[in-house]
PDB file of N, CA and C in Angstrom:
ATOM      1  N   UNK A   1       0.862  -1.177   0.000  1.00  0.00           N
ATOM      2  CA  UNK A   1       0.000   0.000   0.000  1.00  0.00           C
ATOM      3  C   UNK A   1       0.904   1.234   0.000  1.00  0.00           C
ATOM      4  N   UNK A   2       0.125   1.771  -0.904  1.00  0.00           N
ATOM      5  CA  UNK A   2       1.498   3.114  -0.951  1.00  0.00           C
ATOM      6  C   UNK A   2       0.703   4.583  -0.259  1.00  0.00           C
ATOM      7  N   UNK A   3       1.419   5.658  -0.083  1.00  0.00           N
ATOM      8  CA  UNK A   3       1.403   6.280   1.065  1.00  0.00           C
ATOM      9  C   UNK A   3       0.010   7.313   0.826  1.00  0.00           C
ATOM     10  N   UNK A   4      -0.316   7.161  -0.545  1.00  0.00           N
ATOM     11  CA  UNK A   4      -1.443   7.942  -0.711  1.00  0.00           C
ATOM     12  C   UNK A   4      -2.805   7.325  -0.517  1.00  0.00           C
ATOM     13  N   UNK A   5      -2.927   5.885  -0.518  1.00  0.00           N
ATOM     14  CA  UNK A   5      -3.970   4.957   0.127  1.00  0.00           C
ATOM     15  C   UNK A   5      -3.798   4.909   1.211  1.00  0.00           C
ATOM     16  N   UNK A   6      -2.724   4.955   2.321  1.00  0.00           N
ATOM     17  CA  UNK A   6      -3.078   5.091   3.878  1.00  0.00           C
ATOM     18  C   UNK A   6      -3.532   6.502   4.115  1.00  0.00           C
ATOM     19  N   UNK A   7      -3.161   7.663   3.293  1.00  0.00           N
ATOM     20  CA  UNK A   7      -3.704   8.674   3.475  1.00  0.00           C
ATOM     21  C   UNK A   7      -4.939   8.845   3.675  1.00  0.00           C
ATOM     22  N   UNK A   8      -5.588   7.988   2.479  1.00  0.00           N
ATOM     23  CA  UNK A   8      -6.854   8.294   2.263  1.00  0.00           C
ATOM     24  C   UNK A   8      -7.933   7.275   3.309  1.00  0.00           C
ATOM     25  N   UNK A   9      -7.172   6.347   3.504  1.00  0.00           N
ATOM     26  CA  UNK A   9      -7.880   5.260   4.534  1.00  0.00           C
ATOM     27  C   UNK A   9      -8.098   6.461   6.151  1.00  0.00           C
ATOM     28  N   UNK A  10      -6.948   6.859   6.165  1.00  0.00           N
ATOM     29  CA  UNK A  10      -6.933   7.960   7.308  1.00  0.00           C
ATOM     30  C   UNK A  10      -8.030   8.731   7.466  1.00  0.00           C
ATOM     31  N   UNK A  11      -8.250   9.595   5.987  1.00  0.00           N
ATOM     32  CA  UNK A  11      -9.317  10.838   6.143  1.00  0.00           C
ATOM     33  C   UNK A  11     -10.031   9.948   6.067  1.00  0.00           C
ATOM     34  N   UNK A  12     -10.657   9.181   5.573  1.00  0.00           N
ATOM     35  CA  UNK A  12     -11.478   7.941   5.698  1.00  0.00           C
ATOM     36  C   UNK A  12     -12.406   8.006   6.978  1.00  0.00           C
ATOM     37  N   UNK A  13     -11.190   7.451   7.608  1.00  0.00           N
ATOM     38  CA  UNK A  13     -11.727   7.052   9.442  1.00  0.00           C
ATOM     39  C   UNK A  13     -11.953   8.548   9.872  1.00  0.00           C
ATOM     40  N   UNK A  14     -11.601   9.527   9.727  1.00  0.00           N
ATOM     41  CA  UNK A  14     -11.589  10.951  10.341  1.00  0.00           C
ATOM     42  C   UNK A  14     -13.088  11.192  10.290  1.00  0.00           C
ATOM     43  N   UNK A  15     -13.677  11.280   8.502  1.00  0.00           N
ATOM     44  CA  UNK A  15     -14.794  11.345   8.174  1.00  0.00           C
ATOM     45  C   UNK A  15     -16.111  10.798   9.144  1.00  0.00           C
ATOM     46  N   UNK A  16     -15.824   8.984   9.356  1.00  0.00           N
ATOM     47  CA  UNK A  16     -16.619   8.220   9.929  1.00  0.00           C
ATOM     48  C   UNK A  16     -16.330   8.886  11.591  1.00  0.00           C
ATOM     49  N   UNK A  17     -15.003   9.008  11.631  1.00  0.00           N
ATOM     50  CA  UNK A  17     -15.265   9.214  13.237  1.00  0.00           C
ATOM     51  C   UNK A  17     -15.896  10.496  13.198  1.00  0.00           C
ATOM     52  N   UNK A  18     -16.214  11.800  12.303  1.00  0.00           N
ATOM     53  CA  UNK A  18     -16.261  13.288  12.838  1.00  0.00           C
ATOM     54  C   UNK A  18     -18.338  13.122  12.520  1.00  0.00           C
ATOM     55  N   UNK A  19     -18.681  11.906  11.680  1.00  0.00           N
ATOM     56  CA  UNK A  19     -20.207  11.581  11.584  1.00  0.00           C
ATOM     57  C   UNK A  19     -20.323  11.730  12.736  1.00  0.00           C
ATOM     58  N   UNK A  20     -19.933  10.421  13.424  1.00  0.00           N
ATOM     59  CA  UNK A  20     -20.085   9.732  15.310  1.00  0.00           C
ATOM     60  C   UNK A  20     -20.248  10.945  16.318  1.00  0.00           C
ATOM     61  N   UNK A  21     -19.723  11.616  16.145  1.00  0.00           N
ATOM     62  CA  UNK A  21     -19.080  12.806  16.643  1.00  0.00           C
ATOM     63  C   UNK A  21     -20.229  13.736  16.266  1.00  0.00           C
ATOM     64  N   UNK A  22     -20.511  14.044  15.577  1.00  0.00           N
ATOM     65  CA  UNK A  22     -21.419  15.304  15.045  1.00  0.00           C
ATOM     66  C   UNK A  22     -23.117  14.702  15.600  1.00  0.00           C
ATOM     67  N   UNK A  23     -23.320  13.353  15.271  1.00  0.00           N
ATOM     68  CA  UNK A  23     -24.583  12.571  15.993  1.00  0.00           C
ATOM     69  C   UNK A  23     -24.843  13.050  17.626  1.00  0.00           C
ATOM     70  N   UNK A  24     -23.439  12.935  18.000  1.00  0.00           N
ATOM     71  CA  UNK A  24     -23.621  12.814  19.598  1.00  0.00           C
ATOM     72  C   UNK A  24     -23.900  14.398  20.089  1.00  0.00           C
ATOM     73  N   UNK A  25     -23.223  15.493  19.513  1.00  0.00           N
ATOM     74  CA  UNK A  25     -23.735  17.198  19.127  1.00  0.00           C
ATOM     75  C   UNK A  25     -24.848  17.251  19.275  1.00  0.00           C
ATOM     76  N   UNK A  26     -25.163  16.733  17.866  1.00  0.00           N
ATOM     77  CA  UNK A  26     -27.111  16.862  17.751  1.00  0.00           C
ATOM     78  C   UNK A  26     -27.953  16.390  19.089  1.00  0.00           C
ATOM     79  N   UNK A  27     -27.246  15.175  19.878  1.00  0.00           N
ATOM     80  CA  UNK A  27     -28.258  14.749  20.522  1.00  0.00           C
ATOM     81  C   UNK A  27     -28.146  15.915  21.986  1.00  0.00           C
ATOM     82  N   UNK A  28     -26.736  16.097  22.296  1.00  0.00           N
ATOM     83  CA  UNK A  28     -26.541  16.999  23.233  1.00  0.00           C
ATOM     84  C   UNK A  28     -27.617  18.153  23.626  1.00  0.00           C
ATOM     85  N   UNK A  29     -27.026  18.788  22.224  1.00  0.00           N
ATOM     86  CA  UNK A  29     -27.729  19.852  21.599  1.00  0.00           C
ATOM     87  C   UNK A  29     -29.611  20.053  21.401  1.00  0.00           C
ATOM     88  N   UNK A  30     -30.053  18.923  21.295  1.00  0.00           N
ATOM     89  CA  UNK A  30     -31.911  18.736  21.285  1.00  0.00           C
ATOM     90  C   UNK A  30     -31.550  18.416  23.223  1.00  0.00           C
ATOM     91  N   UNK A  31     -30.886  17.736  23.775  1.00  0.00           N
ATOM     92  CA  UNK A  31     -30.934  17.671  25.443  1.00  0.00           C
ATOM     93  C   UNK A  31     -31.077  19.117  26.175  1.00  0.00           C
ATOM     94  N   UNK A  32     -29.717  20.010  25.825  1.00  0.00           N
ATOM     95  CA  UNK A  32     -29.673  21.378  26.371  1.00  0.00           C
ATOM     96  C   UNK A  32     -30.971  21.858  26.068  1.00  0.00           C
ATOM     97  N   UNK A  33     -31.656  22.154  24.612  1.00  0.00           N
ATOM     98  CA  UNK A  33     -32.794  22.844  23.777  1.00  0.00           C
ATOM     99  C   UNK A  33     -34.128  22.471  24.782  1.00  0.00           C
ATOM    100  N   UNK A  34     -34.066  20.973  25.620  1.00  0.00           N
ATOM    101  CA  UNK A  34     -35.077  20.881  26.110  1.00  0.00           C
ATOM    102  C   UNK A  34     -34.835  20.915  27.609  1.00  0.00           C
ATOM    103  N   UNK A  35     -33.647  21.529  27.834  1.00  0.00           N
ATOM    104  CA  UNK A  35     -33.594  21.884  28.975  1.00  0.00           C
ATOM    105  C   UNK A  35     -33.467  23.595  29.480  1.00  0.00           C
ATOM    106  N   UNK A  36     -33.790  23.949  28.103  1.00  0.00           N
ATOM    107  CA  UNK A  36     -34.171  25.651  28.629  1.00  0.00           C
ATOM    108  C   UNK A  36     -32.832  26.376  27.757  1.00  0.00           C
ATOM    109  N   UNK A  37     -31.662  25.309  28.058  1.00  0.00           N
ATOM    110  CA  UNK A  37     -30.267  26.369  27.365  1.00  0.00           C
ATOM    111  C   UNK A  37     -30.331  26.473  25.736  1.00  0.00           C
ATOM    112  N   UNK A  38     -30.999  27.309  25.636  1.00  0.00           N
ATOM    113  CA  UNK A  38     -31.102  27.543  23.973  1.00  0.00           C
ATOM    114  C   UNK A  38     -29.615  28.494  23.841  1.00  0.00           C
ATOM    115  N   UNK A  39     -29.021  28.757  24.096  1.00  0.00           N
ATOM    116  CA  UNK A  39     -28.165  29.753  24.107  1.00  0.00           C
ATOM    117  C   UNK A  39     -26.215  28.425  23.795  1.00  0.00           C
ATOM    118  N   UNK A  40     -26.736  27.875  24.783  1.00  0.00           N
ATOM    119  CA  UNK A  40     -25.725  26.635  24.776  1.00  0.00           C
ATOM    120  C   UNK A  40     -25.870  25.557  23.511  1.00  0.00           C
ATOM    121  N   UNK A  41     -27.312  25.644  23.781  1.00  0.00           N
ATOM    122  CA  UNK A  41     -27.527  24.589  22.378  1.00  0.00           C
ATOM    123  C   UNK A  41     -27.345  25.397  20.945  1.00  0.00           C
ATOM    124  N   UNK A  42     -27.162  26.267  20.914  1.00  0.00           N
ATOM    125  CA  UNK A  42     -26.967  26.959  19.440  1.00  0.00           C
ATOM    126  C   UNK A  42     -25.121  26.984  19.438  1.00  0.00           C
ATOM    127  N   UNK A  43     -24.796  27.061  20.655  1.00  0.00           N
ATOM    128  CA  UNK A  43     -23.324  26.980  20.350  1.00  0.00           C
ATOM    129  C   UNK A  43     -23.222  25.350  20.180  1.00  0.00           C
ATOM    130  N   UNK A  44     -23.705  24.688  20.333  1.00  0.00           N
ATOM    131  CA  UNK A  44     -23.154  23.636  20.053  1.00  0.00           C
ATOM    132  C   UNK A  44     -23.427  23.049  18.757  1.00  0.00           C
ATOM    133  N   UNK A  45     -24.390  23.311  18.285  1.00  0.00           N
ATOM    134  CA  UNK A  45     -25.328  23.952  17.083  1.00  0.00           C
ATOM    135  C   UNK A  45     -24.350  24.535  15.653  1.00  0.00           C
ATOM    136  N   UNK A  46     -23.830  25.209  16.567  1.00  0.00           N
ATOM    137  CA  UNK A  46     -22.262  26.268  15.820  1.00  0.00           C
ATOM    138  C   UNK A  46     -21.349  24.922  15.566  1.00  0.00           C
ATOM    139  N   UNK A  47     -20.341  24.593  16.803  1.00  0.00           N
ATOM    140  CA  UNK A  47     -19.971  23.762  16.211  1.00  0.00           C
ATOM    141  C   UNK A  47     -20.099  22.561  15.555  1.00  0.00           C
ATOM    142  N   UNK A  48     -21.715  21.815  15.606  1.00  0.00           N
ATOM    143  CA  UNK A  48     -21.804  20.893  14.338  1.00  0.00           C
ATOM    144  C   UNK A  48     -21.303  21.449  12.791  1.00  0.00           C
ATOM    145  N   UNK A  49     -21.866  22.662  12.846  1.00  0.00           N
ATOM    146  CA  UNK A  49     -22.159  23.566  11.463  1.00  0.00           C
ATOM    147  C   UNK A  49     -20.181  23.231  10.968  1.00  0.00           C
ATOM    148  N   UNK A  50     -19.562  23.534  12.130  1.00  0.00           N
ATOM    149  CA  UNK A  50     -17.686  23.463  11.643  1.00  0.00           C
ATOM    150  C   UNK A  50     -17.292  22.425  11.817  1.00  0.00           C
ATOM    151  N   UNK A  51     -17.898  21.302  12.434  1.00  0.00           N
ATOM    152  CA  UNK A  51     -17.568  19.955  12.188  1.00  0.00           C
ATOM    153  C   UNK A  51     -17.760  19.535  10.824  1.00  0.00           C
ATOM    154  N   UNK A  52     -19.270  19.564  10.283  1.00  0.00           N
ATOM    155  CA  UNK A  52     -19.707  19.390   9.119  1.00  0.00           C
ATOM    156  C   UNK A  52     -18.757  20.218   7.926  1.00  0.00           C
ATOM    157  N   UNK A  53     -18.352  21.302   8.321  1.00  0.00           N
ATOM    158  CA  UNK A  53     -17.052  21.885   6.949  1.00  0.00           C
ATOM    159  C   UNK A  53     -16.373  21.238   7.049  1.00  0.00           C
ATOM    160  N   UNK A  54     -15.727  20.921   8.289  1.00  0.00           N
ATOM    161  CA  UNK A  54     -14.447  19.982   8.325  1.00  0.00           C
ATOM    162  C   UNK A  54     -14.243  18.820   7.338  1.00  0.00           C
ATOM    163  N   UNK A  55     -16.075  18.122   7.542  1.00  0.00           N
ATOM    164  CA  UNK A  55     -15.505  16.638   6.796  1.00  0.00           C
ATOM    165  C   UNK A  55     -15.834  17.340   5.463  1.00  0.00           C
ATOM    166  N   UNK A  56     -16.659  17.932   4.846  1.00  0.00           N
ATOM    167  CA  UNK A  56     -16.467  19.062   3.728  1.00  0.00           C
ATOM    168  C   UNK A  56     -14.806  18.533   3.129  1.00  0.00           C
ATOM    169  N   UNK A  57     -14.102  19.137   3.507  1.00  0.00           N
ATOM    170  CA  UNK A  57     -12.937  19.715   3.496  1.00  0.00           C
ATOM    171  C   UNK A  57     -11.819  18.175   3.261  1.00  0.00           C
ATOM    172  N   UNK A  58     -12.481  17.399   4.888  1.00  0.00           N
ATOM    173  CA  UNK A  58     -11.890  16.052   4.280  1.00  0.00           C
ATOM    174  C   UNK A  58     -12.182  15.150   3.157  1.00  0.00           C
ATOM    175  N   UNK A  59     -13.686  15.222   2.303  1.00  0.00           N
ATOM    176  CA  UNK A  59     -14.224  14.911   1.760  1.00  0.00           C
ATOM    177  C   UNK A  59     -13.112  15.015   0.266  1.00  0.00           C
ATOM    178  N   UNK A  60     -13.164  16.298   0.529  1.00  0.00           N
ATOM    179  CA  UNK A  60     -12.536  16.874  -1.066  1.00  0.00           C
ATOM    180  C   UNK A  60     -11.118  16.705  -1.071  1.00  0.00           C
ATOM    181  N   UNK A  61     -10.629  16.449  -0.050  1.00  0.00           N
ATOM    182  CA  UNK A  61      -8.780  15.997   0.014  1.00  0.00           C
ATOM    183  C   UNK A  61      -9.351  14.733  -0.156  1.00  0.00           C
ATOM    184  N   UNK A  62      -9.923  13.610  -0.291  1.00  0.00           N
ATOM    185  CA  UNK A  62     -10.234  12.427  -0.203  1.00  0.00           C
ATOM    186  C   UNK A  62     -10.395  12.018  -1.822  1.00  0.00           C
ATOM    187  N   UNK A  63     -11.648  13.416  -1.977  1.00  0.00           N
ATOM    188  CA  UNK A  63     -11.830  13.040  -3.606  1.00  0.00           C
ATOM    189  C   UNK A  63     -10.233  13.364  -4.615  1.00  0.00           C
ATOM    190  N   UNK A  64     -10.107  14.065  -4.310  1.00  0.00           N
ATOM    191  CA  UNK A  64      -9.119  14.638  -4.792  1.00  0.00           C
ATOM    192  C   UNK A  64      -7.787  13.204  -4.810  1.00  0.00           C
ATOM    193  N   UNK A  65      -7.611  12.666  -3.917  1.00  0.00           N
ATOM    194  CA  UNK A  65      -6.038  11.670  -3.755  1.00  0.00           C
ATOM    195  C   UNK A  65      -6.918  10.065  -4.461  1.00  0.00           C
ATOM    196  N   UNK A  66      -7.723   9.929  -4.408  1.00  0.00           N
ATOM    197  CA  UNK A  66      -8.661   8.918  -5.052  1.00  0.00           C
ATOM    198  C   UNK A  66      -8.952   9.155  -6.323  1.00  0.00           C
ATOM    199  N   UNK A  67      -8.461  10.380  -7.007  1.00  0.00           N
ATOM    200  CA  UNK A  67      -8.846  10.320  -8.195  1.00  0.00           C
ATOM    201  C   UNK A  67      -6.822  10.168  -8.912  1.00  0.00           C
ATOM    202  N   UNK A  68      -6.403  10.873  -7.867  1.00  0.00           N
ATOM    203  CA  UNK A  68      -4.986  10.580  -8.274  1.00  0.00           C
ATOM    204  C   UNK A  68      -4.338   8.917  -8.336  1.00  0.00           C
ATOM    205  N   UNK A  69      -4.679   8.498  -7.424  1.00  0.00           N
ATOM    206  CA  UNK A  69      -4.639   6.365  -7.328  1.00  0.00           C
ATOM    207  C   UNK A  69      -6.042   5.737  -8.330  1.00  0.00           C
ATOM    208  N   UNK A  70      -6.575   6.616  -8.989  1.00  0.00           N
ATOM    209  CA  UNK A  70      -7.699   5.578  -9.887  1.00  0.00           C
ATOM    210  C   UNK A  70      -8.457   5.271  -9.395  1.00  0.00           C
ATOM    211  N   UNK A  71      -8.746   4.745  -8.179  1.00  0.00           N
ATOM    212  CA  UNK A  71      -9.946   4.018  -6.955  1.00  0.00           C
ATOM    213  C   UNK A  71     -10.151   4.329  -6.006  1.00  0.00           C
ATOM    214  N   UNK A  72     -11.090   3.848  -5.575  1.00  0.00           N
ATOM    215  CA  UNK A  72     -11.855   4.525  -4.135  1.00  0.00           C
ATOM    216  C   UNK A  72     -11.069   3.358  -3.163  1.00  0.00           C
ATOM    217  N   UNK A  73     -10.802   3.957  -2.022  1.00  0.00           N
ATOM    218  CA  UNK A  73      -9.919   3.222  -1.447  1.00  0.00           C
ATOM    219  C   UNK A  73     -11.006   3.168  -0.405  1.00  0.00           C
ATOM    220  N   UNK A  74     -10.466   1.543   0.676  1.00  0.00           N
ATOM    221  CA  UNK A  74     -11.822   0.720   1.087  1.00  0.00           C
ATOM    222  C   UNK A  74     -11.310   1.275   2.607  1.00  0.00           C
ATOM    223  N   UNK A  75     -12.048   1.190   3.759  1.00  0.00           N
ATOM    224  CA  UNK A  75     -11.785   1.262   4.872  1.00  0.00           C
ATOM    225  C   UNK A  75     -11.209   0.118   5.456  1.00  0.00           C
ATOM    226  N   UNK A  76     -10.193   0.514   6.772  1.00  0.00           N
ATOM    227  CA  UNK A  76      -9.625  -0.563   7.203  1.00  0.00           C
ATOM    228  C   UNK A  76     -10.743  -1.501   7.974  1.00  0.00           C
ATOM    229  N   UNK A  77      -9.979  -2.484   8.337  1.00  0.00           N
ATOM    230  CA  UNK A  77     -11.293  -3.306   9.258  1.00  0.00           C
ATOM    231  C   UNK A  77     -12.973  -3.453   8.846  1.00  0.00           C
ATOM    232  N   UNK A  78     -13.492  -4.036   9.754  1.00  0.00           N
ATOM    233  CA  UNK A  78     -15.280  -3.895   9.574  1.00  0.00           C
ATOM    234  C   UNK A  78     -16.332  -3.397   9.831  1.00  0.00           C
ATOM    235  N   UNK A  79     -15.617  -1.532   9.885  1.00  0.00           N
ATOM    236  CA  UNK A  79     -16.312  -0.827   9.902  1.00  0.00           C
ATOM    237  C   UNK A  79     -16.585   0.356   9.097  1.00  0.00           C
ATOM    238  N   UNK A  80     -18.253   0.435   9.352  1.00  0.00           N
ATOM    239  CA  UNK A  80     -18.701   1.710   8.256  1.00  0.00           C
ATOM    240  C   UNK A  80     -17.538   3.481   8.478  1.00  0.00           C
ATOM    241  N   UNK A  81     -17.074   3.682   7.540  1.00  0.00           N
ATOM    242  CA  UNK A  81     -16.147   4.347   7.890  1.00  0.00           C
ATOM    243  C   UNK A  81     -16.421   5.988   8.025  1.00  0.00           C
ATOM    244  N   UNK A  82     -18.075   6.121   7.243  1.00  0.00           N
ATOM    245  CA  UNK A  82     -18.699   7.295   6.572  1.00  0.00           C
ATOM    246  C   UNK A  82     -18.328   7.739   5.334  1.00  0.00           C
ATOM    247  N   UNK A  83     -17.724   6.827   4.328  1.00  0.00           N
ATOM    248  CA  UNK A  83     -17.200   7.636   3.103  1.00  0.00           C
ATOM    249  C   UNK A  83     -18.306   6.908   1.906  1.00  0.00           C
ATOM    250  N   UNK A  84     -19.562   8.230   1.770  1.00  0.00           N
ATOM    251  CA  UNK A  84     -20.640   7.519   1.026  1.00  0.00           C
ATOM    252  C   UNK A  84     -20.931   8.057  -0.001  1.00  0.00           C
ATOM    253  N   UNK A  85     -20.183   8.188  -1.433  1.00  0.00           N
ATOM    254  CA  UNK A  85     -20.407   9.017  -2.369  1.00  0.00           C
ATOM    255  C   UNK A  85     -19.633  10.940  -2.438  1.00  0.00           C
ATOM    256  N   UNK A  86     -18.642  10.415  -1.275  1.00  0.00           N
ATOM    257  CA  UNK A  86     -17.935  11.505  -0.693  1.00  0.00           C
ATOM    258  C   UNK A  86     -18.251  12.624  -0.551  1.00  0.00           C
ATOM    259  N   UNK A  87     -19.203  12.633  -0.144  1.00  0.00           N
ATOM    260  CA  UNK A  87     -20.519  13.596   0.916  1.00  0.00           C
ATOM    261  C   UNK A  87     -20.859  13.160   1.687  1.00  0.00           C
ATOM    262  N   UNK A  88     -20.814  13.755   2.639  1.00  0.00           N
ATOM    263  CA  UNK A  88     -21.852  14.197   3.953  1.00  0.00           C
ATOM    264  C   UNK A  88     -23.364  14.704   3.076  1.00  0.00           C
ATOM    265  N   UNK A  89     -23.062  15.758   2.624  1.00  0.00           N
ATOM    266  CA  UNK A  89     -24.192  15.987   1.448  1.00  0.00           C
ATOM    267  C   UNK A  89     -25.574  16.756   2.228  1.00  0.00           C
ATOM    268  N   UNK A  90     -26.536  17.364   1.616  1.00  0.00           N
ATOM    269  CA  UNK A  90     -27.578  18.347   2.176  1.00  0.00           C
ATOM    270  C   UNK A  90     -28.824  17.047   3.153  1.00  0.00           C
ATOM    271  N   UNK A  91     -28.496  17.571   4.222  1.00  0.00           N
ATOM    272  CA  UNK A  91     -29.529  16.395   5.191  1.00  0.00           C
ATOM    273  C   UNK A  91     -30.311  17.627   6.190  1.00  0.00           C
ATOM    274  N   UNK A  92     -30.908  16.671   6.402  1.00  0.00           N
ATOM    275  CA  UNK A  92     -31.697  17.496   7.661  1.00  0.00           C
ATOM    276  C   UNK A  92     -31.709  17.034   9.207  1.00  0.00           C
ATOM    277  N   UNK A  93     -31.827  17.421  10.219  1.00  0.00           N
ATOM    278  CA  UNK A  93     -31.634  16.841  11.591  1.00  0.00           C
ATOM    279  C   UNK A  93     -33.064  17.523  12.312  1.00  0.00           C
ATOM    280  N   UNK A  94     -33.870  16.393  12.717  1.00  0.00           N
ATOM    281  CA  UNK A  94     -35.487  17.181  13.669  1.00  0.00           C
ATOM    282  C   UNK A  94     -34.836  17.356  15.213  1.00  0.00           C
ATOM    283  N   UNK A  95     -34.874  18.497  15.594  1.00  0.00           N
ATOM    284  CA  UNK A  95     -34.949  18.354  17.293  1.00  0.00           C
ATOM    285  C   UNK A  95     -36.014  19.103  17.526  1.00  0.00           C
ATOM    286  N   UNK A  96     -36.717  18.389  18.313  1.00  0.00           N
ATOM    287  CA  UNK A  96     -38.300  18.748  18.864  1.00  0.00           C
ATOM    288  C   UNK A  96     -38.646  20.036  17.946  1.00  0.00           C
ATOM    289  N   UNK A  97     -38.465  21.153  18.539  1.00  0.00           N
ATOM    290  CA  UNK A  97     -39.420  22.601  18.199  1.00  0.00           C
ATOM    291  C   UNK A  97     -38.743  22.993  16.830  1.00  0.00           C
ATOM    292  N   UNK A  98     -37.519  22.635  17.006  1.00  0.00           N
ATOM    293  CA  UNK A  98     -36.332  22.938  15.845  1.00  0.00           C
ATOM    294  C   UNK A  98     -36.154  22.091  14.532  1.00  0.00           C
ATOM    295  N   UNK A  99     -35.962  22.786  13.639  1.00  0.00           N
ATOM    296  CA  UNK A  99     -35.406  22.230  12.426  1.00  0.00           C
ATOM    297  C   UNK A  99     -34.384  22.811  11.595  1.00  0.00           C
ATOM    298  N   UNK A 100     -32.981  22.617  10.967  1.00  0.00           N
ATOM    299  CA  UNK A 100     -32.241  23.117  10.398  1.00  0.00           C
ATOM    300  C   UNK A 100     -31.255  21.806   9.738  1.00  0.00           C
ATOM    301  N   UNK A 101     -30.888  22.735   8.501  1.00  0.00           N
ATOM    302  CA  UNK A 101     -30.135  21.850   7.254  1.00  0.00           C
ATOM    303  C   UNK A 101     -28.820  21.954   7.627  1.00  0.00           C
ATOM    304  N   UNK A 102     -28.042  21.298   6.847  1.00  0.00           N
ATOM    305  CA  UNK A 102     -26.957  21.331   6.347  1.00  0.00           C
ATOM    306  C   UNK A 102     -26.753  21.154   5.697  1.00  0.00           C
ATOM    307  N   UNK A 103     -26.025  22.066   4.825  1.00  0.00           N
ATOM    308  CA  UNK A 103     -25.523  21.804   3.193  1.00  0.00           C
ATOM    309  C   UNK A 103     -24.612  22.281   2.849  1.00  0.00           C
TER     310      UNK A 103
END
């Protein structure tokens, strides 16, 4: 394996781990919202919004070194890694009273 497929196996796992990561935000974030801290929950709110550029960002260093090796390079081990058409891509997230995109 040459050094631009462990690269990409890397942002890979970054991607899947910064999903995991951004899930557990949202849920925080609808917890605070129903506990009165709207103020806390929008900052946390904030940083999903720069998590979500982040994998943005890893996304396109990903597309980008995968188009340089010819193939989509696979994740290590047997797990979902988050690399699905290399987007994160425009979704939506419900918390109770609230609704907002990302795109």
């Amino acid at each position: 394996m040459d050094e631009l497929e462990k690269i990409a196996i890397r942002l890979k796992h970054w991607i899947g781990h910064n999903l995991e990561h951004i899930k557990a935000y949202e849920d925080v974030a609808g917890k605070m919202l129903d506990l009165g801290l709207t103020d806390s929950s929008n900052d946390i709110r904030q940083a999903v919004e720069l998590s979500v550029k982040a994998n943005e960002r890893f996304e396109s260093a990903l597309s980008y070194i995968e188009s340089k090796i010819g193939k989509h390079v696979g994740c290590p081990g047997n797990h979902e890694c988050g690399h699905s058409g290399l987007s994160h891509g425009p979704h939506t997230h419900e918390h109770k009273e609230t609704h907002h995109s990302h795109s």
